[in-house]
Every structure is written in structure tokens, then in C-alpha cells.
N, C-alpha and C. Protein backbone atom coordinates (compact mmCIF):
# COMPACT_ATOMS: atom_id res chain seq x y z
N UNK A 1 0.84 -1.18 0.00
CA UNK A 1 0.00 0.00 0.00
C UNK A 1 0.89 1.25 0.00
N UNK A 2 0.47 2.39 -0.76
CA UNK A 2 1.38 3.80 -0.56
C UNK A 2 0.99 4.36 0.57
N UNK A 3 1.94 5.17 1.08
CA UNK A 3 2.32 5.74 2.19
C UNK A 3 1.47 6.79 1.75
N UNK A 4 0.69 7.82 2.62
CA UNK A 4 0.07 9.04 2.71
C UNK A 4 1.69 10.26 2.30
N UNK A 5 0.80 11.43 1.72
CA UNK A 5 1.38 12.35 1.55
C UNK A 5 0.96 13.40 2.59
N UNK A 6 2.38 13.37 3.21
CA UNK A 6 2.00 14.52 4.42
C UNK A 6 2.30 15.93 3.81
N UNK A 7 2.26 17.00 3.89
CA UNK A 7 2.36 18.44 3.53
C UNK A 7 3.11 18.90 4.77
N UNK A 8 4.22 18.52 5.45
CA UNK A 8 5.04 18.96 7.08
C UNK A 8 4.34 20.28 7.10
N UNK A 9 4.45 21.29 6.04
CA UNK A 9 4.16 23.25 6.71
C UNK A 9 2.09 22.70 6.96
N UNK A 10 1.69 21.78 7.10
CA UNK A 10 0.45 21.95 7.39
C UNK A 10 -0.18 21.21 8.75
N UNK A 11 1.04 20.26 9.17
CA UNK A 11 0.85 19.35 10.64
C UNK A 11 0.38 20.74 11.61
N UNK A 12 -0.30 20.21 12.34
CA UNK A 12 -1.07 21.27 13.60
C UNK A 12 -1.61 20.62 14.29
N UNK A 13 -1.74 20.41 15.33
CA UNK A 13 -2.52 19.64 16.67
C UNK A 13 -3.52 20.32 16.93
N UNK A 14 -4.94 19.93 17.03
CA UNK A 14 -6.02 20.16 17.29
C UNK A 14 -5.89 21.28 19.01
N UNK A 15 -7.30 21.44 19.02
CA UNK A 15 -7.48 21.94 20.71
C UNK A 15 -6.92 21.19 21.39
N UNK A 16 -7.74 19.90 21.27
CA UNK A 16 -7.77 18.96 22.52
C UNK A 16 -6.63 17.79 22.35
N UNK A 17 -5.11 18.42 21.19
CA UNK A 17 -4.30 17.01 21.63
C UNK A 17 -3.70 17.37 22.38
N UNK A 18 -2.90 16.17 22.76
CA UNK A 18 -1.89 15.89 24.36
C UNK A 18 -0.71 15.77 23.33
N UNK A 19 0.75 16.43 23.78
CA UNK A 19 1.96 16.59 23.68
C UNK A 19 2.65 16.05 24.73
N UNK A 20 3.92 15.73 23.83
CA UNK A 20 4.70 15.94 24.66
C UNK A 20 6.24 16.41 23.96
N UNK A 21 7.24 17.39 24.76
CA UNK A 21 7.94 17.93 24.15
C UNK A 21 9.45 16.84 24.49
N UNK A 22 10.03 16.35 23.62
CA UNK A 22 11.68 15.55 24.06
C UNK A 22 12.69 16.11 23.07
N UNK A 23 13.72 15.17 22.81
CA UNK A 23 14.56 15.32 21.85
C UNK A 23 14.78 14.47 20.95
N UNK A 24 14.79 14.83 19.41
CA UNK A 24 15.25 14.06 18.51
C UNK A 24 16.12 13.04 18.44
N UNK A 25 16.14 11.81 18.09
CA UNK A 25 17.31 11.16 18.39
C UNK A 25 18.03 10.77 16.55
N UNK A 26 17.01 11.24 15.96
CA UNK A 26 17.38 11.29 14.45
C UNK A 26 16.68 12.52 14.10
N UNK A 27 16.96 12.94 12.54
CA UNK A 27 15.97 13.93 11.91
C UNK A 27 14.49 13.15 11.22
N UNK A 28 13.70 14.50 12.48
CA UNK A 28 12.22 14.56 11.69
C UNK A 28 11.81 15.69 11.20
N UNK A 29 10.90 15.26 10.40
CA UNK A 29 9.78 16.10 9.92
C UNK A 29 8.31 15.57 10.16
N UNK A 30 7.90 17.13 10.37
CA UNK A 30 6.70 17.33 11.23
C UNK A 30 5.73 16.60 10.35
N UNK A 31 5.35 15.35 11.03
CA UNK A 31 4.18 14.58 10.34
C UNK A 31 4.32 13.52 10.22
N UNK A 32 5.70 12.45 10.49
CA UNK A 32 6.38 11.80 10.81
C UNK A 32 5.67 10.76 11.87
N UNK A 33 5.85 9.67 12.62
CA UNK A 33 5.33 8.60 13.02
C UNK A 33 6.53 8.30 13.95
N UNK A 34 6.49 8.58 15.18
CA UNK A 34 7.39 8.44 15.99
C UNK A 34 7.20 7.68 17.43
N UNK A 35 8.64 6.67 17.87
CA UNK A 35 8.64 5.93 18.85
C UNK A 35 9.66 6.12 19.54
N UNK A 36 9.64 6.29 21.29
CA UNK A 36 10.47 6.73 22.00
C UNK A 36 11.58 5.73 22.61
N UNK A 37 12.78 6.16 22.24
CA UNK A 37 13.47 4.58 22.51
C UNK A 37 14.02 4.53 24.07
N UNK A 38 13.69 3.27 24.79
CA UNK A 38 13.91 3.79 25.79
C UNK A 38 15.23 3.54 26.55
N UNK A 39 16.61 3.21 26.01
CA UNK A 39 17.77 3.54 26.24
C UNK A 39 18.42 5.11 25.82
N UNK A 40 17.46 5.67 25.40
CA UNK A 40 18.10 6.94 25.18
C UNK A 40 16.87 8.60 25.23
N UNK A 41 15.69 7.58 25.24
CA UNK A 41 14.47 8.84 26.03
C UNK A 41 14.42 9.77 24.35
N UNK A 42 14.94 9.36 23.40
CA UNK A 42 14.69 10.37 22.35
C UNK A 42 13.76 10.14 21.54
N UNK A 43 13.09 10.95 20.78
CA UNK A 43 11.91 10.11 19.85
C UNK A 43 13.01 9.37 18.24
N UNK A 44 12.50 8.86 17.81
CA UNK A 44 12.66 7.93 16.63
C UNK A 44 11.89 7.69 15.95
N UNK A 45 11.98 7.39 14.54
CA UNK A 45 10.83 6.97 13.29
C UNK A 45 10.61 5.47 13.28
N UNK A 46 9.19 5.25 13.94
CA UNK A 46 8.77 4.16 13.90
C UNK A 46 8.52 3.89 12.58
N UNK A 47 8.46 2.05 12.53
CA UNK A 47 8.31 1.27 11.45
C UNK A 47 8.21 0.07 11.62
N UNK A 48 6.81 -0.20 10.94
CA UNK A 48 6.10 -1.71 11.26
C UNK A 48 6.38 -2.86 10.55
N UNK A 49 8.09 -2.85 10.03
CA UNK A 49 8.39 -3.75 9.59
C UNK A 49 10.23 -4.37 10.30
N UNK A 50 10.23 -3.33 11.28
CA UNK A 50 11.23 -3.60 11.63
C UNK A 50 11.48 -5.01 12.55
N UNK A 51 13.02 -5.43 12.74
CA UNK A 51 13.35 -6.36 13.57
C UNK A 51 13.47 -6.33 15.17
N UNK A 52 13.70 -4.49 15.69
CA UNK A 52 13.49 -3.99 17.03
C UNK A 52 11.98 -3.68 17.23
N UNK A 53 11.49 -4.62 18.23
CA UNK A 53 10.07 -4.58 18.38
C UNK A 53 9.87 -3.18 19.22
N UNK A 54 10.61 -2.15 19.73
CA UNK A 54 10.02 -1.17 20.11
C UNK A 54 10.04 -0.09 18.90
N UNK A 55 10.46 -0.41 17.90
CA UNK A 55 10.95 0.90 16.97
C UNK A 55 8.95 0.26 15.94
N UNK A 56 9.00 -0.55 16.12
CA UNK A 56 6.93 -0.96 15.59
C UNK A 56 6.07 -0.58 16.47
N UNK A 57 5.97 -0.14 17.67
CA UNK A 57 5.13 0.51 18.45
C UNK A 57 5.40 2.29 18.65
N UNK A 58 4.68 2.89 17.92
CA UNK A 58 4.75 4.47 18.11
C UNK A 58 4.36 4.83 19.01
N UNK A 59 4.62 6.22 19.72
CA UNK A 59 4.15 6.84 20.75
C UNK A 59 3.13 8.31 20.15
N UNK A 60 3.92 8.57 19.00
CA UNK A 60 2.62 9.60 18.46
C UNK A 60 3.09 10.07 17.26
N UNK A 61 2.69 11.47 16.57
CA UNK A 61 3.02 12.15 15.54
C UNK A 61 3.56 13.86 15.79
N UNK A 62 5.04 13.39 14.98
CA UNK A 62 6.16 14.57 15.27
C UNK A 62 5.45 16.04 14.73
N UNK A 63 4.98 17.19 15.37
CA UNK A 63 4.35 18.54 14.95
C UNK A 63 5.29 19.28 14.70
N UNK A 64 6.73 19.52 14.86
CA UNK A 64 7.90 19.96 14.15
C UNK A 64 8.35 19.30 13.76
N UNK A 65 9.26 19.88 13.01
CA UNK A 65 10.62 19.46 12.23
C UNK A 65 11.90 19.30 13.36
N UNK A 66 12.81 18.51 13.47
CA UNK A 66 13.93 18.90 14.12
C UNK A 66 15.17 17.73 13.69
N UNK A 67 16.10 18.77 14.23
CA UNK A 67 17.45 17.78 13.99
C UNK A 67 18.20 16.41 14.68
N UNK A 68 18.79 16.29 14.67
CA UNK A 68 18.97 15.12 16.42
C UNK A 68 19.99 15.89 17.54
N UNK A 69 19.34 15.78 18.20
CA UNK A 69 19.47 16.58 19.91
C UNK A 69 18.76 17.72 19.66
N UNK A 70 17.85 18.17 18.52
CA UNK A 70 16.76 19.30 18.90
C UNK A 70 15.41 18.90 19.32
N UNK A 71 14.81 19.99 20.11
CA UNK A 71 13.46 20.13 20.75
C UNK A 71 12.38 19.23 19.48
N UNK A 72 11.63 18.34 19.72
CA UNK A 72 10.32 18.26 18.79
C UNK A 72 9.49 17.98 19.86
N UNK A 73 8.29 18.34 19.62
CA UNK A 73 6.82 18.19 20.27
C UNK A 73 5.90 17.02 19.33
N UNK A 74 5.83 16.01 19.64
CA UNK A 74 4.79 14.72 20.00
C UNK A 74 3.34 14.81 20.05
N UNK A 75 2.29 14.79 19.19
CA UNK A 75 0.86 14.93 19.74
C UNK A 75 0.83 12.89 19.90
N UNK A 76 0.28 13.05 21.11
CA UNK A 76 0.22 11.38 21.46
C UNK A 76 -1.40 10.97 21.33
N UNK A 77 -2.64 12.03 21.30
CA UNK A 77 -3.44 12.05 21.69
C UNK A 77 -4.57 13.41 20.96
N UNK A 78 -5.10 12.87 20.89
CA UNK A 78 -6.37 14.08 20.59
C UNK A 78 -6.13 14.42 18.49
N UNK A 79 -6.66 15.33 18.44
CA UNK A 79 -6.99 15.83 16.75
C UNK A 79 -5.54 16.25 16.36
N UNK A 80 -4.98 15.71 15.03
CA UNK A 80 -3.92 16.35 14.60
C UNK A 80 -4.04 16.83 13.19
N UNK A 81 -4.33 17.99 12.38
CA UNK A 81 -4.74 17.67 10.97
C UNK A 81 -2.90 17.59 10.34
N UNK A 82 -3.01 16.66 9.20
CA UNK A 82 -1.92 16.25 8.79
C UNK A 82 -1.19 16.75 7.40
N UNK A 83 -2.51 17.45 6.80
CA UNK A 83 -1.99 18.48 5.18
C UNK A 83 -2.04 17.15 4.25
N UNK A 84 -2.86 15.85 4.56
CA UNK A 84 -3.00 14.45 3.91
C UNK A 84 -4.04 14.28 3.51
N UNK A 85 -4.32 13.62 2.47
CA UNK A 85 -5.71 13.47 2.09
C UNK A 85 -6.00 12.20 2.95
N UNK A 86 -7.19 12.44 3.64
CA UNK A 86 -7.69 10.78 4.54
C UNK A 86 -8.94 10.44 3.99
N UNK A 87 -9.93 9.74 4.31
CA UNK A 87 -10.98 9.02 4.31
C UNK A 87 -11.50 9.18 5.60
N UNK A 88 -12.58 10.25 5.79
CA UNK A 88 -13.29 10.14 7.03
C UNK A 88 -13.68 9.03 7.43
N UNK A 89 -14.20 8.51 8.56
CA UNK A 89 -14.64 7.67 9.21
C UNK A 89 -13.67 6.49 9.24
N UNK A 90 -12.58 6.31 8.45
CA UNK A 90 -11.64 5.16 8.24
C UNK A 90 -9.99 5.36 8.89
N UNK A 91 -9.82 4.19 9.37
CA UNK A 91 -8.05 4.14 10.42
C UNK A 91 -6.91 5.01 9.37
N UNK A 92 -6.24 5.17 10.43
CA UNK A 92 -4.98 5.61 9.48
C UNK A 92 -3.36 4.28 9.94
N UNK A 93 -2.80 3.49 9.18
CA UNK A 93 -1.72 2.51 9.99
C UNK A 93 -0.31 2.87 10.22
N UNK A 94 0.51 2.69 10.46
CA UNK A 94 2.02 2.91 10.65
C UNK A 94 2.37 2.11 9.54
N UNK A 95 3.29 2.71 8.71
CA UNK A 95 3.76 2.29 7.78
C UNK A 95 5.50 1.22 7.74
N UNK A 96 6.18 0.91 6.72
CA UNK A 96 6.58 -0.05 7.00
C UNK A 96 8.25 0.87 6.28
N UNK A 97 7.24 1.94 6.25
CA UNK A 97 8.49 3.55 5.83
C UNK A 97 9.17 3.66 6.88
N UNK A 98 9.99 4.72 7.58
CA UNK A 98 10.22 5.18 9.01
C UNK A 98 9.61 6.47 8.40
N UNK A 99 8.70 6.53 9.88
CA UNK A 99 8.29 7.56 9.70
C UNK A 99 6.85 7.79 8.88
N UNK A 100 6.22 6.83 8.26
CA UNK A 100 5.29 6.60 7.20
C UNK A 100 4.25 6.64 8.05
N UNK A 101 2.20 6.80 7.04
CA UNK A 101 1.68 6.29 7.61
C UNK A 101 0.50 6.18 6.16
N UNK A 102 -0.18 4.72 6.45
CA UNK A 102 -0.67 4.40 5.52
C UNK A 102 -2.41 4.13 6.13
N UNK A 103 -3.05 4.08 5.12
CA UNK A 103 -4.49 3.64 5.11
C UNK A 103 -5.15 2.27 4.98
N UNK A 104 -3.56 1.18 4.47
CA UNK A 104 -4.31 -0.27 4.49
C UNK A 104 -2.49 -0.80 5.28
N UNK A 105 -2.90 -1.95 6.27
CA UNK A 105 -1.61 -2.84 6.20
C UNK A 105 -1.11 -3.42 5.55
N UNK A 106 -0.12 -4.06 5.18
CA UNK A 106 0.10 -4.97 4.10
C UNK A 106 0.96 -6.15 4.53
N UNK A 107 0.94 -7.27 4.12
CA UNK A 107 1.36 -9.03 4.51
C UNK A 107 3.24 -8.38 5.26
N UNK A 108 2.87 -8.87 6.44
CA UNK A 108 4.37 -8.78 7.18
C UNK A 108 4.43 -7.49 7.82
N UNK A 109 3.78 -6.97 7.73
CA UNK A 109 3.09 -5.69 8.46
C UNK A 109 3.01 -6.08 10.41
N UNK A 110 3.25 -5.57 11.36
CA UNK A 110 3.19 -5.30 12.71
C UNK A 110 2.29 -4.50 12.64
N UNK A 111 0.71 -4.61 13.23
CA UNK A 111 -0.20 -3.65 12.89
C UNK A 111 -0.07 -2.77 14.13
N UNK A 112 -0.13 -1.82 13.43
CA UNK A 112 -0.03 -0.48 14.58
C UNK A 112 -1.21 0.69 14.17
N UNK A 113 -2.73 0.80 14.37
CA UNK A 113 -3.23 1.96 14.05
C UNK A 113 -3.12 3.09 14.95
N UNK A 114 -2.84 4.09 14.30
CA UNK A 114 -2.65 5.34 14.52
C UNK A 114 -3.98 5.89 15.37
N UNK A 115 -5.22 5.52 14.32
CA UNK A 115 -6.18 6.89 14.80
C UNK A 115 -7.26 6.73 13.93
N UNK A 116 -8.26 7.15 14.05
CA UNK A 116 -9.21 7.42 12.76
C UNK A 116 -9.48 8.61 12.40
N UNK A 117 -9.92 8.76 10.89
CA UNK A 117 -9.76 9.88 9.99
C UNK A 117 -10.93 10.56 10.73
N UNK A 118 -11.32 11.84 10.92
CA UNK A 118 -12.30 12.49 11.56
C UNK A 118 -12.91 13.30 10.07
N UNK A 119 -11.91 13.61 9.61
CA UNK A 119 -12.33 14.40 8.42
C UNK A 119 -11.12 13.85 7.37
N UNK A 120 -11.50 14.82 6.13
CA UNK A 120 -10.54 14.54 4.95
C UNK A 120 -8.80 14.97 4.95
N UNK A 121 -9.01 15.53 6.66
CA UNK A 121 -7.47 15.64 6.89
C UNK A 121 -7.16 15.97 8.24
N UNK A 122 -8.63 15.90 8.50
CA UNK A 122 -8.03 15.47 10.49
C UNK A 122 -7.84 14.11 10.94
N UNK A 123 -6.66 13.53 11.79
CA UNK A 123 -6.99 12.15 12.22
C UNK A 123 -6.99 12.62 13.58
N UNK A 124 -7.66 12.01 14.69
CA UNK A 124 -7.99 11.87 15.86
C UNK A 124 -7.11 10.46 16.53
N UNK A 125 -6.04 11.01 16.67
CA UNK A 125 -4.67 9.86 17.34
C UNK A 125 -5.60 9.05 18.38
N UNK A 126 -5.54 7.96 18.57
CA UNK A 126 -5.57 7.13 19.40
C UNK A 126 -4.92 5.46 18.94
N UNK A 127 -3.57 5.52 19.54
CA UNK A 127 -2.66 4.47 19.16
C UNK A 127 -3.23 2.88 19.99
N UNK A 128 -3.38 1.81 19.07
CA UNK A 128 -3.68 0.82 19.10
C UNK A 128 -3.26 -0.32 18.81
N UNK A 129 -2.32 -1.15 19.50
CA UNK A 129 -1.34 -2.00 19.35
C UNK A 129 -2.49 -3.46 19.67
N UNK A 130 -2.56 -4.06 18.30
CA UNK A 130 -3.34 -5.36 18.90
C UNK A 130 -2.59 -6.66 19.03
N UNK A 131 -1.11 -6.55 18.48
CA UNK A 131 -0.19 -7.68 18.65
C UNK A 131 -0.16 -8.56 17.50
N UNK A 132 -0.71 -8.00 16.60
CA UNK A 132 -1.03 -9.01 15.24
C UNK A 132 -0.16 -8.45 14.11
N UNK A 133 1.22 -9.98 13.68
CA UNK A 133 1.60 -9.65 12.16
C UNK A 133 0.98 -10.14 11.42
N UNK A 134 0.81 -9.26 10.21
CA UNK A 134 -0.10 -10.08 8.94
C UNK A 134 0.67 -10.83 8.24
């Protein structure tokens, strides 16, 4: 399945998402799919095809850009619009990109949903790890 096209100058966190602010442990861009590693507390670009089972479980979506050892802010929670075209009412998945996020899983996939589409470019984060490879 293709990866969504994010627009980074259009990521924005709703009213009601939850942040959180750390440090890069690689370069992101804002819109990005990120997991916090926990020998080093930095965020990272998750990916649901990897062999490190924490780098397939995300913690949220990167709302800046940053370098590694700069500030990025995390929405873990609540409305994020993404500058992506979505499918209301339908999931959004972690992709098998770093950093990706897609609309269908695909065979060998670590399913990780993100959130569901609220609108044609809001997703409403709520991360959902059911333990299932396809």
C-alpha cells in the first residue's frame, strides 16, 4: 500500500491534543510517526516492519521538524490535521516507511493503528497496538 502524503508546513494539533515535548534522536519532519526509545528517552521513526520490536510501536506524531538533539513536540493524543488526504470515518496505519503512515496494512506488516480519519485531513490519534503480524 502507498504511504500518505504529508504536507510537514500543514501538521497542527487540534485543541484537545496531548503533547509531549523531548529530543530528537534522528531527523524529523513534522508529520512523521514516531517511537520513544527507551535507552536513550529520544523520539525515533517508527516502522512496522522492523526487527526492534520497540521501533513498531509508536508513541505519536512529530508537529515539528527537528534535527537530532533538537526540541520536537509529539501529539500522542487528541486531533492532529496532517496536510494528507484521509478518508473520514476510516483508520490511518504505521507504515513499514520510518516515519510513514498508511491507510491499508500490508502481509508482514506489525499492525499499529494510529487513529481514525475524523475528516478529509483530520486524524484523531488514538494508538492501538493489537499484537497481530499479517
Amino acid at each position: 500500500m502507498v504511504d500518505l502524503t504529508i504536507t510537514a508546513t500543514n501538521v497542527l494539533a487540534g485543541g484537545n491534543a496531548t503533547t509531549e515535548t523531548g529530543k530528537a534522536g534522528v531527523a524529523i519532519t513534522a508529520g512523521q510517526v514516531v517511537y520513544k526509545e527507551a535507552a536513550t528517552g529520544t523520539f525515533k521513526l517508527a516502522d512496522c516492519d522492523s526487527a526492534t520490536a520497540e521501533v513498531k510501536v509508536p508513541y505519536g506524531i512529530a508537529l515539528n521538524g527537528a534535527g537530532v538533539g533538537q526540541p520536537v513536540v509529539v501529539a500522542t493524543g487528541g486531533d492532529v490535521t496532517l496536510g494528507a488526504v484521509l478518508t473520514a470515518g476510516l483508520p490511518v496505519y504505521l507504515s513499514e516507511t520510518p516515519g510513514g503512515m498508511r491507510l491499508t496494512p500490508d502481509t508482514g506488516d506489525y499492525v499499529a493503528m494510529l487513529g481514525i480519519a475524523k475528516t478529509t485531513s483530520i486524524l484523531a490519534i488514538r494508538i492501538i497496538i493489537p499484537g497481530v503480524t499479517l
